[in-house]
C-alpha atoms as a PDB file:
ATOM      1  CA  UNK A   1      -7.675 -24.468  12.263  1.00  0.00           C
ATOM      2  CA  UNK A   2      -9.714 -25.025  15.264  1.00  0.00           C
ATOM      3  CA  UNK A   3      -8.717 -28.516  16.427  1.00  0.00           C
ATOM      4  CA  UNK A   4     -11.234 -30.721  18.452  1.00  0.00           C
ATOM      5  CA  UNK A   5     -10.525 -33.661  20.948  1.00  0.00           C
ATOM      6  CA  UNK A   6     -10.554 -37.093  20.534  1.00  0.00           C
ATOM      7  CA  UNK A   7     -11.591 -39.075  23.620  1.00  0.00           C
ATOM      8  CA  UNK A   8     -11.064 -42.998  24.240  1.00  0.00           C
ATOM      9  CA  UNK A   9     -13.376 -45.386  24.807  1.00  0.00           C
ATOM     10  CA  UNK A  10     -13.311 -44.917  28.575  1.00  0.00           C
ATOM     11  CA  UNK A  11     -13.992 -41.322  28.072  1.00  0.00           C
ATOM     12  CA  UNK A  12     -10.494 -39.653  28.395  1.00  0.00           C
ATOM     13  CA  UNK A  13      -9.234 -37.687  26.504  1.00  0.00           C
ATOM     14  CA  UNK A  14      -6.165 -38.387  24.502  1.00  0.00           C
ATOM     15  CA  UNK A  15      -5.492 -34.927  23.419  1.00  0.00           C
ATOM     16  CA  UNK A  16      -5.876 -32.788  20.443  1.00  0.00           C
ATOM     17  CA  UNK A  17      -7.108 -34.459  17.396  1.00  0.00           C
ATOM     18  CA  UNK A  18      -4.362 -33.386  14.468  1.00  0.00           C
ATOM     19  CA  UNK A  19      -7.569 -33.334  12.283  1.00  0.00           C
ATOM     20  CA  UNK A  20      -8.914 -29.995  11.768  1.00  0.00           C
ATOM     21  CA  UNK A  21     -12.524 -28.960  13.632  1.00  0.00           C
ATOM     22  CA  UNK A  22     -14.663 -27.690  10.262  1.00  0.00           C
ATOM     23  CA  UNK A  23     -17.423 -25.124  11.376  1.00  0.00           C
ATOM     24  CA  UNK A  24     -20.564 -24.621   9.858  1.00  0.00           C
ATOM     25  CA  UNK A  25     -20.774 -20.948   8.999  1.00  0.00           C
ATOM     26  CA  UNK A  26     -24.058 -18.636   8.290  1.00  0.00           C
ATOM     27  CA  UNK A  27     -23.500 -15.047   8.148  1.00  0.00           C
ATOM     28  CA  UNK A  28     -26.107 -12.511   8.580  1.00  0.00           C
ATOM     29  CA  UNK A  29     -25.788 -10.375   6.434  1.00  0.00           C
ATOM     30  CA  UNK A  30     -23.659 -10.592   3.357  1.00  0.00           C
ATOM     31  CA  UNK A  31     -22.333  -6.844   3.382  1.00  0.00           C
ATOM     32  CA  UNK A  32     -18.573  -5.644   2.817  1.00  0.00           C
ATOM     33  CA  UNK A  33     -17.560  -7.156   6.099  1.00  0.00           C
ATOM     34  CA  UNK A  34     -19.645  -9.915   6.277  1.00  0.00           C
ATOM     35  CA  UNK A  35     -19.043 -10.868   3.236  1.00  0.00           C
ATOM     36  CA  UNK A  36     -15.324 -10.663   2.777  1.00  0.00           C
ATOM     37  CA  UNK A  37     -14.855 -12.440   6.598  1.00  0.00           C
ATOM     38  CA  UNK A  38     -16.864 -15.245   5.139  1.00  0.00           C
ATOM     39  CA  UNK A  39     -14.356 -15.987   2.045  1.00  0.00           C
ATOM     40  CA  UNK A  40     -11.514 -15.713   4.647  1.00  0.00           C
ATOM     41  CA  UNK A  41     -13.039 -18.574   6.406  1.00  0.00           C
ATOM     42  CA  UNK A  42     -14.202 -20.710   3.465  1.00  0.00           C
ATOM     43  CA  UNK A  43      -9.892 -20.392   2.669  1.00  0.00           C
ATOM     44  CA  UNK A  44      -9.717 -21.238   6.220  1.00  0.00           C
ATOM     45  CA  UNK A  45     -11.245 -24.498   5.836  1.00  0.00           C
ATOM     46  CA  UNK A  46     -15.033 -24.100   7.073  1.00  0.00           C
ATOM     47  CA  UNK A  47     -18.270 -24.079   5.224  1.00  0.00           C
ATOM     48  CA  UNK A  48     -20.132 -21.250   4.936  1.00  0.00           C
ATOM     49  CA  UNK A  49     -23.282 -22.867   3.946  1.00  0.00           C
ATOM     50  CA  UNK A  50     -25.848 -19.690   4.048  1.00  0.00           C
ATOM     51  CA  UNK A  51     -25.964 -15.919   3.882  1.00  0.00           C
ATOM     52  CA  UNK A  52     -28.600 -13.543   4.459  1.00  0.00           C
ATOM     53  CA  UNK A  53     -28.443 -10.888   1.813  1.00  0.00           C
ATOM     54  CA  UNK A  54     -31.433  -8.437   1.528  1.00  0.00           C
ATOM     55  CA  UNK A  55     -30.439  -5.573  -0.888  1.00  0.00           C
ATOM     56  CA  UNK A  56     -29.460  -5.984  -4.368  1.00  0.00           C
ATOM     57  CA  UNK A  57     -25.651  -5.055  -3.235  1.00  0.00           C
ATOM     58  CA  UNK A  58     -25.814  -7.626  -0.928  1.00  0.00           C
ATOM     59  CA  UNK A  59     -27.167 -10.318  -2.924  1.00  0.00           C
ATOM     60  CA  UNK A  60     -24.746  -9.606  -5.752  1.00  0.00           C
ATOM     61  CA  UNK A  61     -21.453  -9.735  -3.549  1.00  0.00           C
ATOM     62  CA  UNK A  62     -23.135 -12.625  -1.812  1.00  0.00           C
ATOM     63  CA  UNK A  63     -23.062 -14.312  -5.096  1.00  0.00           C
ATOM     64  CA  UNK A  64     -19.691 -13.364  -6.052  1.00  0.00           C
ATOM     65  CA  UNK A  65     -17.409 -13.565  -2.779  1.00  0.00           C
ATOM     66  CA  UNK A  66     -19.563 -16.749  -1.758  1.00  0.00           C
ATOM     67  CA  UNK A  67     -21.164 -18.578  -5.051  1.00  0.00           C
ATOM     68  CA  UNK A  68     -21.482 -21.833  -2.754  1.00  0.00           C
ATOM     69  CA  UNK A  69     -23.514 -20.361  -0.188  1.00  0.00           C
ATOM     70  CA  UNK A  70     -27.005 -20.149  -0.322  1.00  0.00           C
ATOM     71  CA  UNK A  71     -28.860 -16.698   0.161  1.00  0.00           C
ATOM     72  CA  UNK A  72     -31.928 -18.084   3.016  1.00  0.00           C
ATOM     73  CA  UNK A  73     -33.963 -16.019   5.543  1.00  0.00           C
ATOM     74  CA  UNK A  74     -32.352 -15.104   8.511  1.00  0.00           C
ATOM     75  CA  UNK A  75     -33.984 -17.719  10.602  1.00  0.00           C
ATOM     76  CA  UNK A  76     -32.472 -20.554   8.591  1.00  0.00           C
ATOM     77  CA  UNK A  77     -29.222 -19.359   8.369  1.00  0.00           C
ATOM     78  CA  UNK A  78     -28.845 -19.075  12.366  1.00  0.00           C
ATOM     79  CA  UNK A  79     -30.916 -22.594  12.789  1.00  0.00           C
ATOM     80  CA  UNK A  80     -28.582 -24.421  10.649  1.00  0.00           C
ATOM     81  CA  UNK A  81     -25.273 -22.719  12.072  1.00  0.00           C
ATOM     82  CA  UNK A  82     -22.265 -23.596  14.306  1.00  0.00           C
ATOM     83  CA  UNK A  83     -20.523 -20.484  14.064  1.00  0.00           C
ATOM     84  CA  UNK A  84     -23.219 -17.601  13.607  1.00  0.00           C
ATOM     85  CA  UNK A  85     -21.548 -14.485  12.011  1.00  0.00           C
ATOM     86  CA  UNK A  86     -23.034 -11.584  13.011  1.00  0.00           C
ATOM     87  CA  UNK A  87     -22.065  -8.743  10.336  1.00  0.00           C
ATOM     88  CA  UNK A  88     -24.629  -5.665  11.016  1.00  0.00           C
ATOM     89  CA  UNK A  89     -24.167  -2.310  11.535  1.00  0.00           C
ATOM     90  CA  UNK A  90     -23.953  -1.292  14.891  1.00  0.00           C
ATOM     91  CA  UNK A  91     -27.148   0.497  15.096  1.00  0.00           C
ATOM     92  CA  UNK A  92     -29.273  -2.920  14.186  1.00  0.00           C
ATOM     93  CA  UNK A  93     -27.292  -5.694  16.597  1.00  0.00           C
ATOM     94  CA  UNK A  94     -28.971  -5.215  19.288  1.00  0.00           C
ATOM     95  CA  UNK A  95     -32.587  -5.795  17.398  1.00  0.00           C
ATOM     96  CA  UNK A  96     -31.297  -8.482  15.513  1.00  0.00           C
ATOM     97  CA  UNK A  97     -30.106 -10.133  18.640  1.00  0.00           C
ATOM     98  CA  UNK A  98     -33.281  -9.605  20.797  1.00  0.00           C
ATOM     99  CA  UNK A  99     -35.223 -11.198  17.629  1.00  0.00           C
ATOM    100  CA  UNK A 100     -33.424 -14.153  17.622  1.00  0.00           C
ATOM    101  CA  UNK A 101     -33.068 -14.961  20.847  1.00  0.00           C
ATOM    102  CA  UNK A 102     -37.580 -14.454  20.982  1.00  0.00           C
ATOM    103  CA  UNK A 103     -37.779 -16.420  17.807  1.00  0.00           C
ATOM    104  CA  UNK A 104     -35.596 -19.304  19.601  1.00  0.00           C
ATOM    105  CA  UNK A 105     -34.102 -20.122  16.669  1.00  0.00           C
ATOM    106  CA  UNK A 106     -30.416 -20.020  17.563  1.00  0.00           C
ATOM    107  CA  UNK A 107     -29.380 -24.058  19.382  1.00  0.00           C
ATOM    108  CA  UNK A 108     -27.166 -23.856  22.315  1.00  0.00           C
ATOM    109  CA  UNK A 109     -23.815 -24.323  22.102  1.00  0.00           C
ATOM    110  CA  UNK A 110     -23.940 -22.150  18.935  1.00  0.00           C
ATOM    111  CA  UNK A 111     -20.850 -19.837  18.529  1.00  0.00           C
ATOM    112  CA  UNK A 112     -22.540 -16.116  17.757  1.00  0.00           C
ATOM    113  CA  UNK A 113     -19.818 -13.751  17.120  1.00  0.00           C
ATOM    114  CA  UNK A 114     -20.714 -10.086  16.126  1.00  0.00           C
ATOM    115  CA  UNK A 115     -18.368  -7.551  14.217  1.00  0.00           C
ATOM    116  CA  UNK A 116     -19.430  -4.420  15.867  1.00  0.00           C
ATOM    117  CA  UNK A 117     -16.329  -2.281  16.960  1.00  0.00           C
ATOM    118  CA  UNK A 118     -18.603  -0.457  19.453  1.00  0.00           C
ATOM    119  CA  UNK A 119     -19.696  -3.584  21.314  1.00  0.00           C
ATOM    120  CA  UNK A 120     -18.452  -6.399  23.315  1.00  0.00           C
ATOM    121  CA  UNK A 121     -20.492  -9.520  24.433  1.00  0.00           C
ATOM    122  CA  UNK A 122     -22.715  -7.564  26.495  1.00  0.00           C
ATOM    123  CA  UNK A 123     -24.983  -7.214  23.182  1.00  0.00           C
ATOM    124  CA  UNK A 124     -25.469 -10.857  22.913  1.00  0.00           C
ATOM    125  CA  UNK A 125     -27.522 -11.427  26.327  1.00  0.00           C
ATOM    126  CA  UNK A 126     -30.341 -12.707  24.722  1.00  0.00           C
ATOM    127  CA  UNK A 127     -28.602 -15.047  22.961  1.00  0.00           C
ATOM    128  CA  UNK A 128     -25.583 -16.652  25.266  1.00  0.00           C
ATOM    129  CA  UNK A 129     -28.740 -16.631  28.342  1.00  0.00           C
ATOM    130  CA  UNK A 130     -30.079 -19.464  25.965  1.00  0.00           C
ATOM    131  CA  UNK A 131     -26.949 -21.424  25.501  1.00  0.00           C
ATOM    132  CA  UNK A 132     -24.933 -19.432  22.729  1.00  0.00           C
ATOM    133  CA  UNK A 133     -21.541 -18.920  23.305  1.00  0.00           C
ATOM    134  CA  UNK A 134     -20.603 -14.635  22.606  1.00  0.00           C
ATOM    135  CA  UNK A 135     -17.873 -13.266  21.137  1.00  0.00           C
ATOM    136  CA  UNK A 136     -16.470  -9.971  19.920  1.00  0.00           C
ATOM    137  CA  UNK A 137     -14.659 -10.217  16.764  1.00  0.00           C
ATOM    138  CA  UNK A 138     -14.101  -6.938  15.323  1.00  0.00           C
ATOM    139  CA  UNK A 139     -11.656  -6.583  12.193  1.00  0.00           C
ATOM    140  CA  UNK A 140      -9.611  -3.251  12.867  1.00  0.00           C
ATOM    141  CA  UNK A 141     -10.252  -2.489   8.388  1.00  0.00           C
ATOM    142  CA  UNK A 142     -11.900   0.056   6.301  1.00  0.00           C
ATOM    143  CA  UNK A 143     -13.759  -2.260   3.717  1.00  0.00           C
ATOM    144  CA  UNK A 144     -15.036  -0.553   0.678  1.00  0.00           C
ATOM    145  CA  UNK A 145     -16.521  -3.738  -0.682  1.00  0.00           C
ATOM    146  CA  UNK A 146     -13.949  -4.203  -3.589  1.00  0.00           C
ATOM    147  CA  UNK A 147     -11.533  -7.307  -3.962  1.00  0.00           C
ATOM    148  CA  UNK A 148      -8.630  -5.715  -1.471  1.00  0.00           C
ATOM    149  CA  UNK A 149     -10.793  -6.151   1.697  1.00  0.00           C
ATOM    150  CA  UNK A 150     -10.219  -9.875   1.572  1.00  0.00           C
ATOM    151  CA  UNK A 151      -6.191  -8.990   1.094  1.00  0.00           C
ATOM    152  CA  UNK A 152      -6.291  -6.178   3.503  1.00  0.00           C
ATOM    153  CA  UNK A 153      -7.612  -9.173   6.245  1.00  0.00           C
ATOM    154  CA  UNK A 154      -4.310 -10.700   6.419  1.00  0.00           C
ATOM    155  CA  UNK A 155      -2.632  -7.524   7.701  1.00  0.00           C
ATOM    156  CA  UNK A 156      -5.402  -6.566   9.983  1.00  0.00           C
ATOM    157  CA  UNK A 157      -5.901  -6.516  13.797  1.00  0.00           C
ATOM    158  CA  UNK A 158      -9.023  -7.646  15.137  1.00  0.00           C
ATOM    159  CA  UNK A 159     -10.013  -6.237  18.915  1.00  0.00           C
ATOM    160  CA  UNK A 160     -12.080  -9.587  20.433  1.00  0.00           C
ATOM    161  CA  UNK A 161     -13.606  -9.421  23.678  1.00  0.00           C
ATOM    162  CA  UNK A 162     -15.184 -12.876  25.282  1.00  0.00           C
ATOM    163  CA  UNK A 163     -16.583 -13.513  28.689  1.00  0.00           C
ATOM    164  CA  UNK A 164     -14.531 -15.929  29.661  1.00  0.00           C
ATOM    165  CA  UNK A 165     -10.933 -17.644  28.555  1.00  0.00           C
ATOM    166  CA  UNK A 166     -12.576 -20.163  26.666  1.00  0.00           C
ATOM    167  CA  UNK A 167     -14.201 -18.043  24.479  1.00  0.00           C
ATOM    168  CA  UNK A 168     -10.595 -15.640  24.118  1.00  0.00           C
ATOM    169  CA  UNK A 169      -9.239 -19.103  23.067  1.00  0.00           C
ATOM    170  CA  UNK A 170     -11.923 -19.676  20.198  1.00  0.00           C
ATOM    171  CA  UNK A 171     -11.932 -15.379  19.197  1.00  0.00           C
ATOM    172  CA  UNK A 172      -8.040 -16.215  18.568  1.00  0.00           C
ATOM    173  CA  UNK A 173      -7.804 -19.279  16.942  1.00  0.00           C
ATOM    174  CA  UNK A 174     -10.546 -17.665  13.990  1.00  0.00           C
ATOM    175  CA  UNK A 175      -9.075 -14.718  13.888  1.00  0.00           C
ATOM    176  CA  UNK A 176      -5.239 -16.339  13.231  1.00  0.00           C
ATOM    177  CA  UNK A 177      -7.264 -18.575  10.826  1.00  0.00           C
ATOM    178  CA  UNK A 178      -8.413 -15.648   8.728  1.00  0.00           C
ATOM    179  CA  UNK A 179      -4.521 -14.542   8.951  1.00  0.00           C
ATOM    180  CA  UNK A 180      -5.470 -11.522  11.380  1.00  0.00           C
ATOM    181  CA  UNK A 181      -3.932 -10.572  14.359  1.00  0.00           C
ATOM    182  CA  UNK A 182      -5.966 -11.029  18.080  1.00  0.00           C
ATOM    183  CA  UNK A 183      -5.962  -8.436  20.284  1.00  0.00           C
ATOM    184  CA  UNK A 184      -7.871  -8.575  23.269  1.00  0.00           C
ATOM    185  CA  UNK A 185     -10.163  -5.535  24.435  1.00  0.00           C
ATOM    186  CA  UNK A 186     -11.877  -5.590  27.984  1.00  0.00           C
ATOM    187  CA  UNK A 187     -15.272  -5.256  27.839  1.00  0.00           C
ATOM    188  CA  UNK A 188     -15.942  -2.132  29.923  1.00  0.00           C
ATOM    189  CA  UNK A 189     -12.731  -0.472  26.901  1.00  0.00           C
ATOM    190  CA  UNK A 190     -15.216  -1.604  23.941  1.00  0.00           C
ATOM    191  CA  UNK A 191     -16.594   2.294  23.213  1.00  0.00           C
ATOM    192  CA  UNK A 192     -13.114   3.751  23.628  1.00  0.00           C
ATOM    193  CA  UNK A 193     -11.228   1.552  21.315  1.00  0.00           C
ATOM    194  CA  UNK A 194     -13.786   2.194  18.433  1.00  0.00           C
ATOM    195  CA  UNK A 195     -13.434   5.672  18.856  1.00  0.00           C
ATOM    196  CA  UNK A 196     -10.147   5.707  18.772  1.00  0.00           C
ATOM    197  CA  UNK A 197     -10.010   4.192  15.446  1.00  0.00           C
ATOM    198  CA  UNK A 198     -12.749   5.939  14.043  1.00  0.00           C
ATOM    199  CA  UNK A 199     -10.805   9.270  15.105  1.00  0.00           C
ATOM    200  CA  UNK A 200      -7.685   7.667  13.300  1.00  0.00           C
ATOM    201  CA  UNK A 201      -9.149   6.413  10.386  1.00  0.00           C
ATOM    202  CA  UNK A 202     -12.448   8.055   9.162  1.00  0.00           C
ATOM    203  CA  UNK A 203     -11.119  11.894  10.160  1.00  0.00           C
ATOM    204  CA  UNK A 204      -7.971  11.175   7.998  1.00  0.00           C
ATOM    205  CA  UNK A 205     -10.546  10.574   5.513  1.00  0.00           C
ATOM    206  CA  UNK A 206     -12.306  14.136   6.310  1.00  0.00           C
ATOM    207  CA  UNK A 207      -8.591  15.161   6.850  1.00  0.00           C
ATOM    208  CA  UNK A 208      -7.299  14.384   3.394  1.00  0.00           C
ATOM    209  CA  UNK A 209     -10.906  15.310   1.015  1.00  0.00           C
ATOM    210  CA  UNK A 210     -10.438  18.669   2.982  1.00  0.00           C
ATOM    211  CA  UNK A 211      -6.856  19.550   2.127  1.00  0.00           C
ATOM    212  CA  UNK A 212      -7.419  18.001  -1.394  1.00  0.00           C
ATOM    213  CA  UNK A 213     -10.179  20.724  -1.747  1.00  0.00           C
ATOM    214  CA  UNK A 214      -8.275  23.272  -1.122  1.00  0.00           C
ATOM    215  CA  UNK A 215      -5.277  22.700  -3.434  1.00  0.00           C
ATOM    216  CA  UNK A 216      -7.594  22.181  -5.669  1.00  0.00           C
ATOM    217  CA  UNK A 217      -8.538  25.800  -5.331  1.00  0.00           C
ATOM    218  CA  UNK A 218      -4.888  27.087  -5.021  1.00  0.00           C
ATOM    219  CA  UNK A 219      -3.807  25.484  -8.281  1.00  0.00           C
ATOM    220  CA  UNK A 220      -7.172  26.288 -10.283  1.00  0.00           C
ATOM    221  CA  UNK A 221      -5.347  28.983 -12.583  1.00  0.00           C
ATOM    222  CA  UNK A 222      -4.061  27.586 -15.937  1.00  0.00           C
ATOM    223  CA  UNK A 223      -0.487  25.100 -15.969  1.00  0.00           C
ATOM    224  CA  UNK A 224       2.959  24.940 -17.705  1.00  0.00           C
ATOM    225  CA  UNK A 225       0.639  24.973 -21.257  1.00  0.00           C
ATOM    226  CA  UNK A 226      -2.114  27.507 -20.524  1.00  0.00           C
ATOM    227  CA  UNK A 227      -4.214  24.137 -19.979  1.00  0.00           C
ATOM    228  CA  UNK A 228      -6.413  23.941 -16.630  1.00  0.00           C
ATOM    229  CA  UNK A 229      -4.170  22.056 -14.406  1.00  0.00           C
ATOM    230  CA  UNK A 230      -7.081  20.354 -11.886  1.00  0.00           C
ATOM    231  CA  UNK A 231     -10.310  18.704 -12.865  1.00  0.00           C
ATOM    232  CA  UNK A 232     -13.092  17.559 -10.025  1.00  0.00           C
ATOM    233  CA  UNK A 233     -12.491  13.841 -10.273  1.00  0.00           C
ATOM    234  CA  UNK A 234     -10.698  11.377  -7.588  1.00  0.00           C
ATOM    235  CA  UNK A 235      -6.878  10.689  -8.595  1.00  0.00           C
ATOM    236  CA  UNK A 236      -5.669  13.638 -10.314  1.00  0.00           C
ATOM    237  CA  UNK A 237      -3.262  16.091  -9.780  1.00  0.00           C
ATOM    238  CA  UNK A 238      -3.909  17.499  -6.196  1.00  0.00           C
ATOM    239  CA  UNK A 239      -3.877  13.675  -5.167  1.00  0.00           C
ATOM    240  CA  UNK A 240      -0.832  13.097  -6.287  1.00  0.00           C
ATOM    241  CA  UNK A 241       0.582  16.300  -5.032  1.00  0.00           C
ATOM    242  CA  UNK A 242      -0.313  15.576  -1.203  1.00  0.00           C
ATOM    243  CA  UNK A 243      -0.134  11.504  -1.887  1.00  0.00           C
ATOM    244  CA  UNK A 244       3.530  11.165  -1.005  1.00  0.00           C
ATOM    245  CA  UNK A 245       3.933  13.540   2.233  1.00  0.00           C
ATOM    246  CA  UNK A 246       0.700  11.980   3.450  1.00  0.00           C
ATOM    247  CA  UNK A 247       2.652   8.683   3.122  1.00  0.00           C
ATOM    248  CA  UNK A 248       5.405   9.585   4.926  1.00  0.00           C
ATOM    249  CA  UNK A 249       4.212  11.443   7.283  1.00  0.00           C
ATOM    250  CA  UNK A 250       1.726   8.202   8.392  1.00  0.00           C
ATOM    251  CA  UNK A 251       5.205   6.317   8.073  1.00  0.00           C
ATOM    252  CA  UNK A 252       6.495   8.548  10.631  1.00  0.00           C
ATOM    253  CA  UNK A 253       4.143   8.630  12.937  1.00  0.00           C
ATOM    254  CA  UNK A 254       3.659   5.050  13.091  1.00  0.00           C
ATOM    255  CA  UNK A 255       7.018   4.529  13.387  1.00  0.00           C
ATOM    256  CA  UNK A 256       8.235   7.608  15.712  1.00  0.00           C
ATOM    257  CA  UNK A 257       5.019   8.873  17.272  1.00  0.00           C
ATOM    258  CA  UNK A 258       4.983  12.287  18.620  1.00  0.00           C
ATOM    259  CA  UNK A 259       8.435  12.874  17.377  1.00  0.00           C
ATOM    260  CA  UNK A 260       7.119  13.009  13.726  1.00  0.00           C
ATOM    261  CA  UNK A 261       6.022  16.326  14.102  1.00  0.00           C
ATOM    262  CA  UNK A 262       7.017  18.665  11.596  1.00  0.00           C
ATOM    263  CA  UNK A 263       5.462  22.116  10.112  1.00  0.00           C
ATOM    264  CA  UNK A 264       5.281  25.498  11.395  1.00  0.00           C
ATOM    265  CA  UNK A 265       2.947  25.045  13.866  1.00  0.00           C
ATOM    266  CA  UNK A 266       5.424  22.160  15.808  1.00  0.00           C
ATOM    267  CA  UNK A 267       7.980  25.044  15.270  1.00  0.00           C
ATOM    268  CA  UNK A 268       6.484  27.539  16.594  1.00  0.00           C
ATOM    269  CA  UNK A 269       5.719  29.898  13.788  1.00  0.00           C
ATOM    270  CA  UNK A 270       3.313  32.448  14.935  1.00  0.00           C
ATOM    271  CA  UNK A 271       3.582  34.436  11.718  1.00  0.00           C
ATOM    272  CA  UNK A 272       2.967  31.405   9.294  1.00  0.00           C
ATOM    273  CA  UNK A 273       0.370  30.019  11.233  1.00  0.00           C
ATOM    274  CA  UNK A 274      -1.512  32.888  11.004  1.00  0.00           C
ATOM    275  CA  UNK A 275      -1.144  33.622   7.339  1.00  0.00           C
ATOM    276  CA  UNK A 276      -2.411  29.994   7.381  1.00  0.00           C
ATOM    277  CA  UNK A 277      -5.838  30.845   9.304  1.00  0.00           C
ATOM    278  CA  UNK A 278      -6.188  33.953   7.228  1.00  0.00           C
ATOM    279  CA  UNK A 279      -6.000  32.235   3.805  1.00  0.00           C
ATOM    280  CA  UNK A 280      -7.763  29.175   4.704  1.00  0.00           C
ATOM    281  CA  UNK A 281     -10.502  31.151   6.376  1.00  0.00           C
ATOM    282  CA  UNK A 282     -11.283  33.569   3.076  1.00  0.00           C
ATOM    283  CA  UNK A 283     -11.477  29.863   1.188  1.00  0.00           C
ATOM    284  CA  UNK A 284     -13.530  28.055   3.214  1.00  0.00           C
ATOM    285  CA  UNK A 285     -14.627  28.827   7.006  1.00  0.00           C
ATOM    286  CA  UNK A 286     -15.616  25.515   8.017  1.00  0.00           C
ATOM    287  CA  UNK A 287     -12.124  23.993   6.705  1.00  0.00           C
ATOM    288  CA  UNK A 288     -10.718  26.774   9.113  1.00  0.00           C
ATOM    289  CA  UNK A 289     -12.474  25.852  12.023  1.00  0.00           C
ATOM    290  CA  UNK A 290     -10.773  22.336  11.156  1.00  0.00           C
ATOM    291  CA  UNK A 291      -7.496  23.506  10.929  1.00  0.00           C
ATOM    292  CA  UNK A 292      -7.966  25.767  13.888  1.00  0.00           C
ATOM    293  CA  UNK A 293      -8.861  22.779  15.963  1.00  0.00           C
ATOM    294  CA  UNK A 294      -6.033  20.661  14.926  1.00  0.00           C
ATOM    295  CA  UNK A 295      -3.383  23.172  14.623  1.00  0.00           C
ATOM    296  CA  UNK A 296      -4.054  23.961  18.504  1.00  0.00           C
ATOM    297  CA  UNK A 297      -3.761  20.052  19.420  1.00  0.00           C
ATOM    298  CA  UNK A 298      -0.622  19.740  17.322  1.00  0.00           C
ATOM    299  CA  UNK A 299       1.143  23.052  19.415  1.00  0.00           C
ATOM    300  CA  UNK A 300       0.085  21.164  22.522  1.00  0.00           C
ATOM    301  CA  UNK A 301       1.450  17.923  21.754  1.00  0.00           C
ATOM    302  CA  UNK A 302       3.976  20.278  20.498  1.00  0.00           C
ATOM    303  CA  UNK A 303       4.568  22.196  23.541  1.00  0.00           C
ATOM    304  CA  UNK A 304       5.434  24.605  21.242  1.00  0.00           C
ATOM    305  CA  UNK A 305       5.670  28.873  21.321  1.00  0.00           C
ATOM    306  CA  UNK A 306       3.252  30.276  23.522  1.00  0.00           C
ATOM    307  CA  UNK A 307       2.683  32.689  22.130  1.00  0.00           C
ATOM    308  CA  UNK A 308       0.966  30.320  19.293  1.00  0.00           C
ATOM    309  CA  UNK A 309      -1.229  28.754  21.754  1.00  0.00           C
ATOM    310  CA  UNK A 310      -2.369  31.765  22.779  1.00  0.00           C
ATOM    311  CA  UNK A 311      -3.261  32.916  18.522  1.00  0.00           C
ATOM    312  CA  UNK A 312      -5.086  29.547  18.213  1.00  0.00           C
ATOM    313  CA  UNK A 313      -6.883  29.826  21.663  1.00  0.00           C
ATOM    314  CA  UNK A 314      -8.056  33.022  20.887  1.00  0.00           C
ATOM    315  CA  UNK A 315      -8.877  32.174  17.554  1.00  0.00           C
ATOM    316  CA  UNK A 316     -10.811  29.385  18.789  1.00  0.00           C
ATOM    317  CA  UNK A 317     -13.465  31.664  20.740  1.00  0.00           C
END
């Protein structure tokens, strides 16, 4: 918990009170990430008092994740707050900021912590020129707005950026409360580190949907019973086909990096590769294009047959 200090009666102070510090939360607004962040620090020990929830989605997980909270106007959750939760999409922060700091409705000494990946404190200006203190506090997690996000937290990194050490102090001690793990981003690395994990995360999505599709085409002919073996839903048979070499092979990487490379295009296989291009190309061309792309940044990372490079180069133009 965040801890505060007691101070004697001649105004030293004796240290750090054993009691915990209890923050007054508000969270604008009550989407996935807002909303699951809030029941991680209700478990934490603070009080989320107010939410502001504008669609129906948001109103009903609002009511749900946080049934103590109470759905108010934007204006009245960040007047009543200690620790403002910002939980917007990247696009809107900066407008949401600017309006708050012009309505004047945020007190100083107000923590106002965002969850944009994209952003550091730099967004928050307007707010931490009037006495708000900025951070950064983005959790490193797909959310899909279903009961694992809030599990999901308490394996998660979060990248938090402050302007000062103060504010790293504070970042860290809410993020260990929520059972995350700080890491610290500079500022001016804000744009690079969200890309990076979009790249890692939302591609594998495209990645996977992608290679799902086209097993799905390669094992459309009938199965061991002269019954369709594939049907167009989530789940089924091409999922579970790909689901366990996907699973390694993200096992492997994490665990041995570049050395996890496998396939014929880390080996070299100008002949395979190409059968590869031709077949994937006659199914779908903008799959190819994919697979085109990545099969030349594997044989790089690769440093594999030249000869290859030179296929996928030209294939490229």
């Amino acid at each position: 918990m965040l801890t505060s200090r007691s101070v004697d009666s001649d105004g030293a102070n004796s240290g750090v009170d054993p009691a915990p510090a209890r923050l007054t939360v508000g969270i604008v607004s009550a989407g996935r990430v807002g909303s699951a962040l809030g029941v991680a620090l209700e478990r934490a020990g603070h009080v989320v008092f107010g939410v502001a929830a504008i669609s129906d989605a948001s109103v009903h997980r609002a009511r749900t994740r946080l049934p103590d909270s109470q759905i108010l106007p934007v204006e009245q959750v960040a007047q009543r707050s200690e620790l403002l939760l910002l939980a917007v999409p990247d696009a809107e922060l900066a407008g949401l900021v600017r309006g708050l700091a012009s309505a004047g409705v945020v007190r100083p000494g107000t923590i106002v912590a965002h969850t944009s990946g994209a952003n550091g404190v730099g967004v928050l200006a307007p707010l931490t020129e009037q006495g708000a203190l900025g951070l950064a506090i983005h959790p490193a997690m797909t959310f899909t707005g279903h009961d694992e996000d809030i599990a999901r937290l308490a394996n998660a990194c979060f990248g938090i950026t402050a302007a000062d050490e103060v504010g790293y102090a504070i970042a860290q001690a809410l993020v260990i409360e929520m059972g995350g793990e700080p890491v610290r981003i500079d500022e001016d690395q804000r744009t690079l580190y969200h890309a990076a994990l979009a790249h890692g995360s939302n591609h594998l999505v495209t990645l996977i949907v992608d290679a799902v599709s086209a097993l799905r085409e390669a094992m459309s002919g009938p199965g061991l019973l002269g019954q369709p073996v594939v049907d167009e839903q989530p789940g089924g048979l091409p999922e579970r086909l790909i689901g366990p070499l996907v699973s390694a092979a993200l096992d492997n990487a994490l665990r041995r990096g570049q050395a996890a490379l496998t396939g014929p295009v880390a080996r070299g296989d100008v002949d395979a590769v190409a059968a590869h291009l031709n077949a994937v190309e006659s199914f779908d061309e903008r799959l190819a294009a994919s697979y085109r792309a990545m099969s030349l940044r594997t044989a790089e990372l690769a440093r594999t047959n030249p000869a290859l490079l030179e296929l996928l180069a030209e294939k490229g133009h």
